[in-house]
Structure formats: C-alpha cells, structure tokens
PDB file of N, CA and C in Angstrom:
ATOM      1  N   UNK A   1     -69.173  18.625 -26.082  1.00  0.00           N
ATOM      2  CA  UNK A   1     -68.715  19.862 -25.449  1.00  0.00           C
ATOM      3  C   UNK A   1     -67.312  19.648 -24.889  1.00  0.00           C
ATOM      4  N   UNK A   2     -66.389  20.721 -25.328  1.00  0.00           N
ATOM      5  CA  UNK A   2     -64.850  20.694 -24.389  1.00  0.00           C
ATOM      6  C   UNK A   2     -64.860  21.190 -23.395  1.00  0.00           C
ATOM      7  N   UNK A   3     -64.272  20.252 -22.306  1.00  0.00           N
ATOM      8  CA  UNK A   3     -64.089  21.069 -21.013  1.00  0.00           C
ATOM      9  C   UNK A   3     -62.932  21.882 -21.225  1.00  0.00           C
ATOM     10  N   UNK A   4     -63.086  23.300 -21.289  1.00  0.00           N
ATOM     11  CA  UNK A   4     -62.230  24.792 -21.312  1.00  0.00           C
ATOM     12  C   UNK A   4     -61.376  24.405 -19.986  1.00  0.00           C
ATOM     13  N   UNK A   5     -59.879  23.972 -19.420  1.00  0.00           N
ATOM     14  CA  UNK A   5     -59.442  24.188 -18.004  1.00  0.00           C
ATOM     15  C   UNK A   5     -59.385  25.211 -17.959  1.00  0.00           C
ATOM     16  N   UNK A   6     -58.673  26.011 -18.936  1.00  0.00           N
ATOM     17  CA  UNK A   6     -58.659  27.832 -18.314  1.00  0.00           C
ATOM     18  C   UNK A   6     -59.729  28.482 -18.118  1.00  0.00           C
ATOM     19  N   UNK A   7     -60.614  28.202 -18.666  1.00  0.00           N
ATOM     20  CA  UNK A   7     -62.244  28.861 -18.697  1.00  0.00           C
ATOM     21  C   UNK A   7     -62.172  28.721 -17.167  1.00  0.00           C
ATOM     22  N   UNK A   8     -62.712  27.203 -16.923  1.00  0.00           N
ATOM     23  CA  UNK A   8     -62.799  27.152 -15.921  1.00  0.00           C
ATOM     24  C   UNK A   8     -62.104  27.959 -14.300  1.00  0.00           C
ATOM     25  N   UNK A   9     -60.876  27.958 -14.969  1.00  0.00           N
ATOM     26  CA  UNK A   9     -59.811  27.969 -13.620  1.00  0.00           C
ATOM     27  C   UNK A   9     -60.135  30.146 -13.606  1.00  0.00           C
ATOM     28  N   UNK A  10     -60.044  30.384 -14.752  1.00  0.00           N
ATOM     29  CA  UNK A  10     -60.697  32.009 -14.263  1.00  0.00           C
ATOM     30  C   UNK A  10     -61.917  32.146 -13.844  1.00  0.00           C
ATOM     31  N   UNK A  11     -63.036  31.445 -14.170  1.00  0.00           N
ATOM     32  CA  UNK A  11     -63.985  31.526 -13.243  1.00  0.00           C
ATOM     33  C   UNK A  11     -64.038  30.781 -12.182  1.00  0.00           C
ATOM     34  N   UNK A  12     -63.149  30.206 -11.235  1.00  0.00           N
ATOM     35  CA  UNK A  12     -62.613  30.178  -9.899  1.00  0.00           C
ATOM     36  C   UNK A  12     -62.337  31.173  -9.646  1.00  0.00           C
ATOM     37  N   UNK A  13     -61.055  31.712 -10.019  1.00  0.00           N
ATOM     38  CA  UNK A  13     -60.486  32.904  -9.912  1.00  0.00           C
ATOM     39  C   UNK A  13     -61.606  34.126  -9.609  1.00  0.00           C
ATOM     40  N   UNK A  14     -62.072  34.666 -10.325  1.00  0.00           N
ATOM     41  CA  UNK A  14     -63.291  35.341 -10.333  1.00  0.00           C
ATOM     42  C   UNK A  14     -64.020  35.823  -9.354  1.00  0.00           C
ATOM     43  N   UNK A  15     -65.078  34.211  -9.196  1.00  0.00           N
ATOM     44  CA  UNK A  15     -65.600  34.078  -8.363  1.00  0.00           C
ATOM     45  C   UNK A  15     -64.822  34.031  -7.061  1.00  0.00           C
ATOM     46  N   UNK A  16     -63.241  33.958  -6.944  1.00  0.00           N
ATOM     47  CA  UNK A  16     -62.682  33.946  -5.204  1.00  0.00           C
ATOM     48  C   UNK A  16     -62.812  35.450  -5.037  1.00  0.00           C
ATOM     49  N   UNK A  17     -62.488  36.230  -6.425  1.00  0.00           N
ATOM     50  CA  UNK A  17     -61.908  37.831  -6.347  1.00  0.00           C
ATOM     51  C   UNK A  17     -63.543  38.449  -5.762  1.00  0.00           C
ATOM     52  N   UNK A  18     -64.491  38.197  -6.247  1.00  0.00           N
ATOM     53  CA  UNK A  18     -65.917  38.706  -6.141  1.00  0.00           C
ATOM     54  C   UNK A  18     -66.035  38.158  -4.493  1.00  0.00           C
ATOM     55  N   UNK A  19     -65.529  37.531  -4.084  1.00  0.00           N
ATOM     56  CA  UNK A  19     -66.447  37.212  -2.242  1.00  0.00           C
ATOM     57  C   UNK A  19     -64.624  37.815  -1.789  1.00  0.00           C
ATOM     58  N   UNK A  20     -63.843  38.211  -2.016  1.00  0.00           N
ATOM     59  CA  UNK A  20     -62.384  38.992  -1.007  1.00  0.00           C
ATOM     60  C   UNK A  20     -61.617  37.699  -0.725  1.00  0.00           C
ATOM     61  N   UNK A  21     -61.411  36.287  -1.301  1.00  0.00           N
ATOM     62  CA  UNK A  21     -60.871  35.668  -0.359  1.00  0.00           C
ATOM     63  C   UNK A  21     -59.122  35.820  -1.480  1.00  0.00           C
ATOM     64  N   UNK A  22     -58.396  35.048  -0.561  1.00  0.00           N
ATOM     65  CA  UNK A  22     -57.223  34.949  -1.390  1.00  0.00           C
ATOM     66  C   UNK A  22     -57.034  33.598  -1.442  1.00  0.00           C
ATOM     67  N   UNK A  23     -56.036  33.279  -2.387  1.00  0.00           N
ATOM     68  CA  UNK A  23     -56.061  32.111  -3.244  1.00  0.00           C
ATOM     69  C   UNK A  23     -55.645  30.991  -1.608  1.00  0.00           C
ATOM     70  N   UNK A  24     -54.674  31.522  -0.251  1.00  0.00           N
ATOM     71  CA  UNK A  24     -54.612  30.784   0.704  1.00  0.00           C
ATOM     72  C   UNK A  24     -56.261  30.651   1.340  1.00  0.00           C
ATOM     73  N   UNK A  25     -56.597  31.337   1.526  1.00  0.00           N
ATOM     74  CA  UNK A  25     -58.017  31.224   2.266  1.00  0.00           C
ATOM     75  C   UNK A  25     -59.083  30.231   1.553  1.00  0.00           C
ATOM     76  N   UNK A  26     -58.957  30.590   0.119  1.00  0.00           N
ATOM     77  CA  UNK A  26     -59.794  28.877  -0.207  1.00  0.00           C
ATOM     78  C   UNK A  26     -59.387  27.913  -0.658  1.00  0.00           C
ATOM     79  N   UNK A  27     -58.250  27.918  -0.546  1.00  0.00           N
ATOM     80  CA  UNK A  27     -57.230  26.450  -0.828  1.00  0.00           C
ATOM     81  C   UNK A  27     -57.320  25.682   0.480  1.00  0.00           C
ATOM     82  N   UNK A  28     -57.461  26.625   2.125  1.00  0.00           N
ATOM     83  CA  UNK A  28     -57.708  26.203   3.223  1.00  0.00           C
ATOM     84  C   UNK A  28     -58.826  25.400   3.167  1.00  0.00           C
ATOM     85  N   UNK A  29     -60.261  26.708   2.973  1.00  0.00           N
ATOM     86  CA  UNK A  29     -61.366  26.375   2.620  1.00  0.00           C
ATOM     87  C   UNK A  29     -61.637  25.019   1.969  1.00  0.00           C
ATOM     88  N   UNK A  30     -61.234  24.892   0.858  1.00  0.00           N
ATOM     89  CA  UNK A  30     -61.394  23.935   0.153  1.00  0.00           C
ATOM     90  C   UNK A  30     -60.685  22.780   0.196  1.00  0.00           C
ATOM     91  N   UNK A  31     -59.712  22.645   0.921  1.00  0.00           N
ATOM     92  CA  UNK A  31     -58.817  21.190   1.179  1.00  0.00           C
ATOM     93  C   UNK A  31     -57.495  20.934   0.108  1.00  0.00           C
ATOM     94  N   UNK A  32     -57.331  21.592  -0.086  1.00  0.00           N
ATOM     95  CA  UNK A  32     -56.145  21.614  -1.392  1.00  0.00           C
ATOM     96  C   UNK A  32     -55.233  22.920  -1.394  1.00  0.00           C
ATOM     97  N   UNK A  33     -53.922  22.507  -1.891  1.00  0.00           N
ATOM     98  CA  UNK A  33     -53.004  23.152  -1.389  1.00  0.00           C
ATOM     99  C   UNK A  33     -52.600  24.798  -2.793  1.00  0.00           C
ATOM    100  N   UNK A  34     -52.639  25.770  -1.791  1.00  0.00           N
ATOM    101  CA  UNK A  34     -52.044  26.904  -2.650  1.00  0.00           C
ATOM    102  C   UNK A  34     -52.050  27.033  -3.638  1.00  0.00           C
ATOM    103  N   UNK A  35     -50.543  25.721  -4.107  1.00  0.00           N
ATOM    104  CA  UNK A  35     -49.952  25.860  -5.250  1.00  0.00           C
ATOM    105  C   UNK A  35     -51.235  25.114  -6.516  1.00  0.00           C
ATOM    106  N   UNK A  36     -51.898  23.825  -5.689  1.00  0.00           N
ATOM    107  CA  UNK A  36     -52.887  23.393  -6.444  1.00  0.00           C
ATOM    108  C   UNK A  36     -53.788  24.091  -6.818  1.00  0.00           C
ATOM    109  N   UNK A  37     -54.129  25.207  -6.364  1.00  0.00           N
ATOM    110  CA  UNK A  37     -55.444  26.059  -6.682  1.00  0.00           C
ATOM    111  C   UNK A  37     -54.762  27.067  -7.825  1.00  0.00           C
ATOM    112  N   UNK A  38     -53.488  27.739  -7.133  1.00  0.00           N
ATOM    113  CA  UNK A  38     -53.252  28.620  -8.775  1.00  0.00           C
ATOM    114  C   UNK A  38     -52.831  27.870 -10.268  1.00  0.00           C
ATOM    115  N   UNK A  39     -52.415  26.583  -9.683  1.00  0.00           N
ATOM    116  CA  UNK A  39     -52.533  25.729 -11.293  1.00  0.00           C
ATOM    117  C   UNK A  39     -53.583  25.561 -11.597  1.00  0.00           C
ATOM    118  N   UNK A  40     -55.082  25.268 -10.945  1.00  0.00           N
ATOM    119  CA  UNK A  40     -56.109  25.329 -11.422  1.00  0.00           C
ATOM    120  C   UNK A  40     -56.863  26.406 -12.407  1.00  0.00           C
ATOM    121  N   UNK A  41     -56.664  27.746 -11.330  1.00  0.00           N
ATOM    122  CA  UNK A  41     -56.667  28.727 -12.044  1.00  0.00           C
ATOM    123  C   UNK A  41     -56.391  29.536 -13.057  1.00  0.00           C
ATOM    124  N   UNK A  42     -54.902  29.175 -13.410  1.00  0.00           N
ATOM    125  CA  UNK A  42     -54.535  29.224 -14.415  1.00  0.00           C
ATOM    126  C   UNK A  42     -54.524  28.345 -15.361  1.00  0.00           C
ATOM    127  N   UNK A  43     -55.167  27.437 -15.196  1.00  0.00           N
ATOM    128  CA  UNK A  43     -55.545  26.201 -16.254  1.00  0.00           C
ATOM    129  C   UNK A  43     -54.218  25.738 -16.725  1.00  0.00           C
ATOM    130  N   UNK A  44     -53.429  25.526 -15.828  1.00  0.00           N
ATOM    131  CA  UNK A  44     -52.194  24.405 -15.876  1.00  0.00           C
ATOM    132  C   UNK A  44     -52.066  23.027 -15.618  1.00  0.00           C
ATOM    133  N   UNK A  45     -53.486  22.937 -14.996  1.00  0.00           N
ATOM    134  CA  UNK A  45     -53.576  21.995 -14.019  1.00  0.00           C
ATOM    135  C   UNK A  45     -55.255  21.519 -14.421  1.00  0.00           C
ATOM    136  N   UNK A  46     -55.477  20.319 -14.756  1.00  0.00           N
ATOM    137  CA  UNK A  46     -57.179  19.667 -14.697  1.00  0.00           C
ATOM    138  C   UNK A  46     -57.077  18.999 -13.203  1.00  0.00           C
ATOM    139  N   UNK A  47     -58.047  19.632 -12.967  1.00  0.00           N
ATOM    140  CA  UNK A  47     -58.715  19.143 -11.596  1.00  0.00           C
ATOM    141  C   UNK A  47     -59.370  18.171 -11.809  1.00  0.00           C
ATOM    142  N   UNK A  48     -59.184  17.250 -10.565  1.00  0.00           N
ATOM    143  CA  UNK A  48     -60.864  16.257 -10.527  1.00  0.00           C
ATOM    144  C   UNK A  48     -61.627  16.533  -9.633  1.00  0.00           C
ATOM    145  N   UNK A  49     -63.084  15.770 -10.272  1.00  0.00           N
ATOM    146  CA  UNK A  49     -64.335  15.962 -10.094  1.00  0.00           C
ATOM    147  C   UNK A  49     -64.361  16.535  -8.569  1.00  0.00           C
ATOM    148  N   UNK A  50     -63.787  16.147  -7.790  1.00  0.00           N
ATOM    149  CA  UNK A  50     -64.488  16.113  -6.324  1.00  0.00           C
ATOM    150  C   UNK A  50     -63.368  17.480  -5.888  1.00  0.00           C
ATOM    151  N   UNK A  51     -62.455  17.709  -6.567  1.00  0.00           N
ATOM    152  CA  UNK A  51     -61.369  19.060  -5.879  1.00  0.00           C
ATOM    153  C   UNK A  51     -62.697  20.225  -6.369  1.00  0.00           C
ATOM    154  N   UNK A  52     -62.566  20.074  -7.635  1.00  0.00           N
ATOM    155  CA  UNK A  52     -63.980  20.937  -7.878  1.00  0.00           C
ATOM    156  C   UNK A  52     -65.104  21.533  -7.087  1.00  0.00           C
ATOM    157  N   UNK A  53     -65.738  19.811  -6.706  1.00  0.00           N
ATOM    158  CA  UNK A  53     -66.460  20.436  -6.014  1.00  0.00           C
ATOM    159  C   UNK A  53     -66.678  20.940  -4.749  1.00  0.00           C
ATOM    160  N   UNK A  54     -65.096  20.363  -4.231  1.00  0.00           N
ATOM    161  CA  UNK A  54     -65.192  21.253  -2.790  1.00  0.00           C
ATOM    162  C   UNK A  54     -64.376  22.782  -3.001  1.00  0.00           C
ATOM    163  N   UNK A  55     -64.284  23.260  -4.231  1.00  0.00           N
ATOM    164  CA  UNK A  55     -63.978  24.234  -4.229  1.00  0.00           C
ATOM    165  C   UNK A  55     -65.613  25.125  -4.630  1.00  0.00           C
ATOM    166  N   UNK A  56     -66.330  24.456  -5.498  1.00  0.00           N
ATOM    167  CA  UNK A  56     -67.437  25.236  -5.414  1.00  0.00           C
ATOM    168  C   UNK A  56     -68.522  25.721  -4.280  1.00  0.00           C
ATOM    169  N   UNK A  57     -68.383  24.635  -3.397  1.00  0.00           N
ATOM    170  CA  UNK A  57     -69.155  24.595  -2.188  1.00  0.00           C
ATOM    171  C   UNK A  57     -67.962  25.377  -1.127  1.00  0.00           C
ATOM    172  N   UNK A  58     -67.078  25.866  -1.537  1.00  0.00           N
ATOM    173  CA  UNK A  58     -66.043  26.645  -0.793  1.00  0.00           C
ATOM    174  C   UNK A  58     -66.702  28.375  -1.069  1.00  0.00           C
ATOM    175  N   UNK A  59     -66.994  28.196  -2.429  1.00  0.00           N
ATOM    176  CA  UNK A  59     -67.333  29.622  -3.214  1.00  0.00           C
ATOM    177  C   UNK A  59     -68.913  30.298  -3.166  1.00  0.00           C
ATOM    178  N   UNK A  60     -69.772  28.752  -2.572  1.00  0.00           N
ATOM    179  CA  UNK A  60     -70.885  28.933  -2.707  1.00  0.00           C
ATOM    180  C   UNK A  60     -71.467  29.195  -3.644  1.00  0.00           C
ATOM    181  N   UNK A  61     -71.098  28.295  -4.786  1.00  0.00           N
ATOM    182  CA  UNK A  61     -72.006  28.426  -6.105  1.00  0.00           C
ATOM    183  C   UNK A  61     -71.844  27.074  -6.434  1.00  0.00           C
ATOM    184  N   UNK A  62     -72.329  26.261  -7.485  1.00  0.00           N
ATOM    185  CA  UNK A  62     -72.532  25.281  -8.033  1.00  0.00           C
ATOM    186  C   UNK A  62     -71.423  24.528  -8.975  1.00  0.00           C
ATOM    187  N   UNK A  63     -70.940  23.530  -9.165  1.00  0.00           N
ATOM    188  CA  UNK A  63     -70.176  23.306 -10.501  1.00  0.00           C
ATOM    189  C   UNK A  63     -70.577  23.721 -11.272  1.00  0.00           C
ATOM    190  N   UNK A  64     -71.787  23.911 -12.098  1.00  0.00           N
ATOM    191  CA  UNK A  64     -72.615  24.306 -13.166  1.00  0.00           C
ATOM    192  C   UNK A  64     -72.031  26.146 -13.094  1.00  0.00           C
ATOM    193  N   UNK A  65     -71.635  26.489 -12.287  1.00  0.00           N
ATOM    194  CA  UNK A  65     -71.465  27.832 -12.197  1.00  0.00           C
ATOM    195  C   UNK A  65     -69.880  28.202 -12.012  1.00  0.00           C
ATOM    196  N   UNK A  66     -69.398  27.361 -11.766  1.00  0.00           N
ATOM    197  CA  UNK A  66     -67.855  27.094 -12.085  1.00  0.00           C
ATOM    198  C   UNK A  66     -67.556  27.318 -13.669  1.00  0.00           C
ATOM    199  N   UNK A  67     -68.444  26.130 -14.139  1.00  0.00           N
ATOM    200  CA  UNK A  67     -68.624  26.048 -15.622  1.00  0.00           C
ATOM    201  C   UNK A  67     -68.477  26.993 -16.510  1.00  0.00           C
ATOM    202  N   UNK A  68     -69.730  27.457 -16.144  1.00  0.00           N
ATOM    203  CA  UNK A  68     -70.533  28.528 -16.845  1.00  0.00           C
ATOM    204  C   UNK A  68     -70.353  30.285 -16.746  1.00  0.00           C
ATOM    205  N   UNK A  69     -70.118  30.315 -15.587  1.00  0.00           N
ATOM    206  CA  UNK A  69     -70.057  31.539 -14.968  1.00  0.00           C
ATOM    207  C   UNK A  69     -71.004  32.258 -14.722  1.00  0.00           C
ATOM    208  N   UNK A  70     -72.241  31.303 -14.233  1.00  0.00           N
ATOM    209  CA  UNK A  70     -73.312  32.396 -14.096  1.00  0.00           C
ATOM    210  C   UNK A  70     -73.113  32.814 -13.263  1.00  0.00           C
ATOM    211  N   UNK A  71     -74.456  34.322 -13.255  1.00  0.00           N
ATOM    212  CA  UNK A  71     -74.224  35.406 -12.053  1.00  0.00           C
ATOM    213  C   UNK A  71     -75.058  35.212 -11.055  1.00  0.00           C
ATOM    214  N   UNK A  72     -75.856  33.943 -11.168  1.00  0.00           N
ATOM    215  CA  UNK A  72     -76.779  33.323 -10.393  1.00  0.00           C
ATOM    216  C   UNK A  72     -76.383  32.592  -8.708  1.00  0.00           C
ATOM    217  N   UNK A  73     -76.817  33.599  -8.019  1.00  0.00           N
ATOM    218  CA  UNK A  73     -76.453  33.288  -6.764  1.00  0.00           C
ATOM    219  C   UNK A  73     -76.858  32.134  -5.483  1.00  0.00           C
ATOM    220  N   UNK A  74     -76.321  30.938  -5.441  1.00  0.00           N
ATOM    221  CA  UNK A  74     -77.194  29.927  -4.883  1.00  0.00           C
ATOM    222  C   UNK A  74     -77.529  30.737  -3.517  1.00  0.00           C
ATOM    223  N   UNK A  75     -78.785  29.958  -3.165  1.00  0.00           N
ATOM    224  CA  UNK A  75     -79.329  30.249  -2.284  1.00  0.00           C
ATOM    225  C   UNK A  75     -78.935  29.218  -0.728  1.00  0.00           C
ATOM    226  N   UNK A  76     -78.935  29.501   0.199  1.00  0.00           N
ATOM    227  CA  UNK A  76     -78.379  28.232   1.124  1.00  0.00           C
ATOM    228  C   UNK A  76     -79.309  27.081   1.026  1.00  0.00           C
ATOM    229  N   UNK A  77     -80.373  27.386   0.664  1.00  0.00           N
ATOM    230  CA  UNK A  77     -81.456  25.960   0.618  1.00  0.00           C
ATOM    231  C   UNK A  77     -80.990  25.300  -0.348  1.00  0.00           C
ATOM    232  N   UNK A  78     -80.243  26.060  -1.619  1.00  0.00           N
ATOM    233  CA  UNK A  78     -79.812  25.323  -2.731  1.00  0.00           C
ATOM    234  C   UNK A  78     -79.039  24.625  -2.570  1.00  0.00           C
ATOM    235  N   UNK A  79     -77.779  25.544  -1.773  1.00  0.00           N
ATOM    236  CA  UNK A  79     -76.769  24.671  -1.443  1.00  0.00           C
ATOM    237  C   UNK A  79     -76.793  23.781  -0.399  1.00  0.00           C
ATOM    238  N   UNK A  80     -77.840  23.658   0.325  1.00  0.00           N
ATOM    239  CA  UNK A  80     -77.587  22.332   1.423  1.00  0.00           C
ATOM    240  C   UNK A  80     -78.554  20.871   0.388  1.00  0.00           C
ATOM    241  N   UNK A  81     -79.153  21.519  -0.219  1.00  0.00           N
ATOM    242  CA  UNK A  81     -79.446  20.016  -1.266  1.00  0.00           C
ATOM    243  C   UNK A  81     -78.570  19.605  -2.507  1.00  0.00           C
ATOM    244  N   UNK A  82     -77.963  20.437  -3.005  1.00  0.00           N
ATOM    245  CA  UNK A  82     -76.818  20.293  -3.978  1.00  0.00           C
ATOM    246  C   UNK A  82     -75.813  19.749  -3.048  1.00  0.00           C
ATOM    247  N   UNK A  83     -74.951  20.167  -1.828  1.00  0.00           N
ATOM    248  CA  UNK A  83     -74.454  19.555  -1.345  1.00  0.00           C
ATOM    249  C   UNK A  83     -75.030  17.827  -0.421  1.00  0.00           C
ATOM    250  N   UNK A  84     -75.882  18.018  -0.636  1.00  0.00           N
ATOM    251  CA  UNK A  84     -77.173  16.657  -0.262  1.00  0.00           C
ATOM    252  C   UNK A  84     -76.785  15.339  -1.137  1.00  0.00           C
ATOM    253  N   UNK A  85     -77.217  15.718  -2.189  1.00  0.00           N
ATOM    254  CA  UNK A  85     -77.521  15.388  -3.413  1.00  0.00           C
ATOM    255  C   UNK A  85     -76.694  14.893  -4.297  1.00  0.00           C
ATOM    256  N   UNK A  86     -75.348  15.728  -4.514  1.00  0.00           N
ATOM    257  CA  UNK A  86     -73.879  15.076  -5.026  1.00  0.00           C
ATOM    258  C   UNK A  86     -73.707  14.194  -4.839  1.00  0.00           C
ATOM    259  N   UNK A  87     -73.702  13.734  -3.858  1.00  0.00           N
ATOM    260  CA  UNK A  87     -72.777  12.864  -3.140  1.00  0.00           C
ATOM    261  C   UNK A  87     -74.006  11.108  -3.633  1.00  0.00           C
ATOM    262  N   UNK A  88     -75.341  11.447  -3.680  1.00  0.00           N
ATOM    263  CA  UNK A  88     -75.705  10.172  -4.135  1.00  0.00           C
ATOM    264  C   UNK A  88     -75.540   9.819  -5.254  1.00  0.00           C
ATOM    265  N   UNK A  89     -75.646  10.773  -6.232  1.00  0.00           N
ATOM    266  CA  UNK A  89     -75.873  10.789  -7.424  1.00  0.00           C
ATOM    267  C   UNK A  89     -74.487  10.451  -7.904  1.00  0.00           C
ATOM    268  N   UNK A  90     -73.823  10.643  -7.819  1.00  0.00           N
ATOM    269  CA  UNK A  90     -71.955  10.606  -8.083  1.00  0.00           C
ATOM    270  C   UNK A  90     -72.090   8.801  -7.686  1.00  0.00           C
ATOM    271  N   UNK A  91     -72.946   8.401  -7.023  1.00  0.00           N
ATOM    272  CA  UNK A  91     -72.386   6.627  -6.773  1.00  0.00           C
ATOM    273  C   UNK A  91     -73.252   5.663  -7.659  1.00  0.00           C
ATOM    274  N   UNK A  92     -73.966   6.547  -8.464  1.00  0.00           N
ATOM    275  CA  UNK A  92     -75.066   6.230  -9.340  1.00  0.00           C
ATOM    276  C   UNK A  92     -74.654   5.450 -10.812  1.00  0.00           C
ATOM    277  N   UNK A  93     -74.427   4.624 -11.258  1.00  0.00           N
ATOM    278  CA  UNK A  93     -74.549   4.307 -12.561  1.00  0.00           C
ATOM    279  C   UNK A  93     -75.217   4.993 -13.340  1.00  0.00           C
ATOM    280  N   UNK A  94     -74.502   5.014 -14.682  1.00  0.00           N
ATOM    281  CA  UNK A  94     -75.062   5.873 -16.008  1.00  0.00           C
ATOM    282  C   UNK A  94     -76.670   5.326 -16.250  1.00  0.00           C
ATOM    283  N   UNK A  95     -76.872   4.238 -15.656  1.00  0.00           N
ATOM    284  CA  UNK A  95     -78.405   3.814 -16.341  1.00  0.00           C
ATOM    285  C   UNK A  95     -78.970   4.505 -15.482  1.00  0.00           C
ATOM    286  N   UNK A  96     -78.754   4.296 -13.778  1.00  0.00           N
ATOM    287  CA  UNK A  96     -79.132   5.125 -12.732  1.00  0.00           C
ATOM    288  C   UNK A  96     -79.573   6.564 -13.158  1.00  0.00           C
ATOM    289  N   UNK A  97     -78.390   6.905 -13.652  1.00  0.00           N
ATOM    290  CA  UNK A  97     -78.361   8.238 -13.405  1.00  0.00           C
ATOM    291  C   UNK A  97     -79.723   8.834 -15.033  1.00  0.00           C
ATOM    292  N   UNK A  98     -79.766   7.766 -15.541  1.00  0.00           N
ATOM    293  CA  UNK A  98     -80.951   8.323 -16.502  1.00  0.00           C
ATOM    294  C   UNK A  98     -82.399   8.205 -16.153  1.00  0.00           C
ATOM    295  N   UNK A  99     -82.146   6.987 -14.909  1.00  0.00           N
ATOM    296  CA  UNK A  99     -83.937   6.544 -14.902  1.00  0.00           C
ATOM    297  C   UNK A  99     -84.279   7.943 -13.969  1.00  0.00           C
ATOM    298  N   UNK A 100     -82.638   8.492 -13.073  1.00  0.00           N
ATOM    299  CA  UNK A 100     -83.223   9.694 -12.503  1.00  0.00           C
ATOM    300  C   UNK A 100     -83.547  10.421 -12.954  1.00  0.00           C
ATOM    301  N   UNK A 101     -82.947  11.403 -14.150  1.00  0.00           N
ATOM    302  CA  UNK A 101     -83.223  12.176 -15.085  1.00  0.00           C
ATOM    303  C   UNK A 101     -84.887  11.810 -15.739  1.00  0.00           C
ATOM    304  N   UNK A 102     -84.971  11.365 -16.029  1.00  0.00           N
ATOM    305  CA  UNK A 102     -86.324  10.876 -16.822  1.00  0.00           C
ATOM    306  C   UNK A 102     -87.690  11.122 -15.447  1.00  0.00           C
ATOM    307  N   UNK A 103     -87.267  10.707 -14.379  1.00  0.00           N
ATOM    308  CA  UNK A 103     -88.175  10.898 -12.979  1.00  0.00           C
ATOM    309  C   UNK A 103     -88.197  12.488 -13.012  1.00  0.00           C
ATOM    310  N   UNK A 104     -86.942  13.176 -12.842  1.00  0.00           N
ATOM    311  CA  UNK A 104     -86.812  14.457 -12.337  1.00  0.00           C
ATOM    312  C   UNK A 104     -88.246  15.344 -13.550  1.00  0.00           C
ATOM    313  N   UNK A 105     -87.758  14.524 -14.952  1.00  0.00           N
ATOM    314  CA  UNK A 105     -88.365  15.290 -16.045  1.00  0.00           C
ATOM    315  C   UNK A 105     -90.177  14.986 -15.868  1.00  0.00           C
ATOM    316  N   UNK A 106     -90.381  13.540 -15.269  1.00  0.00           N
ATOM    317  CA  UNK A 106     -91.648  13.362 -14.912  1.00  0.00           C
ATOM    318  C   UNK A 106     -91.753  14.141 -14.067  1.00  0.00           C
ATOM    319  N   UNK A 107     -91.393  14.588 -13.124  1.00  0.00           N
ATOM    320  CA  UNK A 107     -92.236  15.829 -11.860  1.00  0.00           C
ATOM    321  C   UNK A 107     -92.305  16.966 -12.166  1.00  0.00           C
ATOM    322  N   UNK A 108     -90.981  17.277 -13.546  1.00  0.00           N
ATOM    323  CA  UNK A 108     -91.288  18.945 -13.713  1.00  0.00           C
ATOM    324  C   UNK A 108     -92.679  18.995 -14.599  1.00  0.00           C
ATOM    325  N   UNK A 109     -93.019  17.894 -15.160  1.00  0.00           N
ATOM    326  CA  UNK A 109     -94.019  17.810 -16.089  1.00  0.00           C
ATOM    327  C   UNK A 109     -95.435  17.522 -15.444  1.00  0.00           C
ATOM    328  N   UNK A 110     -95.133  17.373 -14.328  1.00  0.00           N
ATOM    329  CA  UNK A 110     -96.728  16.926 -13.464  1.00  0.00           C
ATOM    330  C   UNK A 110     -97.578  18.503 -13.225  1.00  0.00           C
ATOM    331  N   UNK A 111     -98.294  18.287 -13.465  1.00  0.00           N
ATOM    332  CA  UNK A 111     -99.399  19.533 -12.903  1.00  0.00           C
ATOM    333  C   UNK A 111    -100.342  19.214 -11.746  1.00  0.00           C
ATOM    334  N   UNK A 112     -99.918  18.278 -11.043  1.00  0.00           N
ATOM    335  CA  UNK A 112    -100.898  18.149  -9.788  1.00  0.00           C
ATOM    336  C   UNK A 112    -101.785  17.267  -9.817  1.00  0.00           C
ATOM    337  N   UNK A 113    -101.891  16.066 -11.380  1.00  0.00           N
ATOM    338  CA  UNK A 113    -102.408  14.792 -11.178  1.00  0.00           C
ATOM    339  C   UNK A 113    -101.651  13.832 -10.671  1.00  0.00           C
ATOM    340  N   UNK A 114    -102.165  13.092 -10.094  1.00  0.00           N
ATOM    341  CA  UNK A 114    -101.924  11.323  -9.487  1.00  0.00           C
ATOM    342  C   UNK A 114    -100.850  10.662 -10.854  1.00  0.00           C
ATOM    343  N   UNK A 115     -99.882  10.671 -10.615  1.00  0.00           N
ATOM    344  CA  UNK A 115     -98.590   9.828 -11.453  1.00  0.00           C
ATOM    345  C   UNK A 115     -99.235   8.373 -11.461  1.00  0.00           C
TER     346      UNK A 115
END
C-alpha cells in the first residue's frame, strides 16, 4: 500500500474544517508550527509518525482515520485507550508487535471458554 501525503494532508484538512478550528488553532493544539501543518496539508510535506499522531488526537479521531477518512466518530473511551495504547505499542518490536496481534486475534475469537 502507498502512503497518499496529499490524501492524507486533505483529510487533516477536512477533518480541522468539520470541528471550526483554523489551521493556527491546531498547529497550537497539536505542537507544530502553522507553516508545518499547511505543508502537511497540502501534501508538500511527509510528516512523521508521532506529528501525526498528535495531530489526530488534536482532531479526535484515530490515525486509521487520518488515513482513511472515515466518518466514524471516536468515542472518548476510544480515545483515552488509543491514546493509552500508542505509546506501548510504538516501543514494541516487529516480533512483539505480532505475538500481539495474534493475542488480540485470540480474544476476538474466544467465546467465553477458558484459553
């Protein structure tokens, strides 16, 4: 899969225009400066991982929704474990990060027997 920057940087955009803020108010919000956010936006500019995500948790939606553009609205429970949760998983090794995946896929698959 290609990461789209312009894709991306209009659905920033978007999503700032849909909650009223202006491009100063979540560049504040988000820790990064003005000019850095409209290069983002306009996909002049690749962001990293972590400007991202304090711009998503600025917007209250997900990277996955940065991404994507869903119209799917996190919920605050979502976002206080997504914001939880990043932050371990991001220090995780790739093997890490599969034995988690493979766990996560064991619990969605449990029906209420003893693992």
């Amino acid at each position: 899969m290609d990461f789209n920057y312009k894709i991306v940087g209009k659905n920033i955009q978007q999503y700032r225009l849909d909650r009223d803020k202006t491009q100063d108010e979540l560049a504040e919000k988000a820790d990064i400066s003005k000019n850095y956010l409209s290069k983002l936006e306009t996909g002049k500019a690749a962001g990293r991982l972590d400007k991202y995500y304090n711009i998503a948790q600025s917007l209250d939606v997900t990277l996955d929704m940065l991404i994507n553009r869903t119209s799917q609205k996190v919920s605050s429970n979502d976002q206080l474990f997504y914001n939880q949760i990043f932050p371990l998983i991001s220090s995780l090794s790739i093997n890490q990060r599969k034995i988690l995946i493979e766990f996560i896929e064991l619990l969605n698959n449990h029906n209420g027997e003893h693992l």
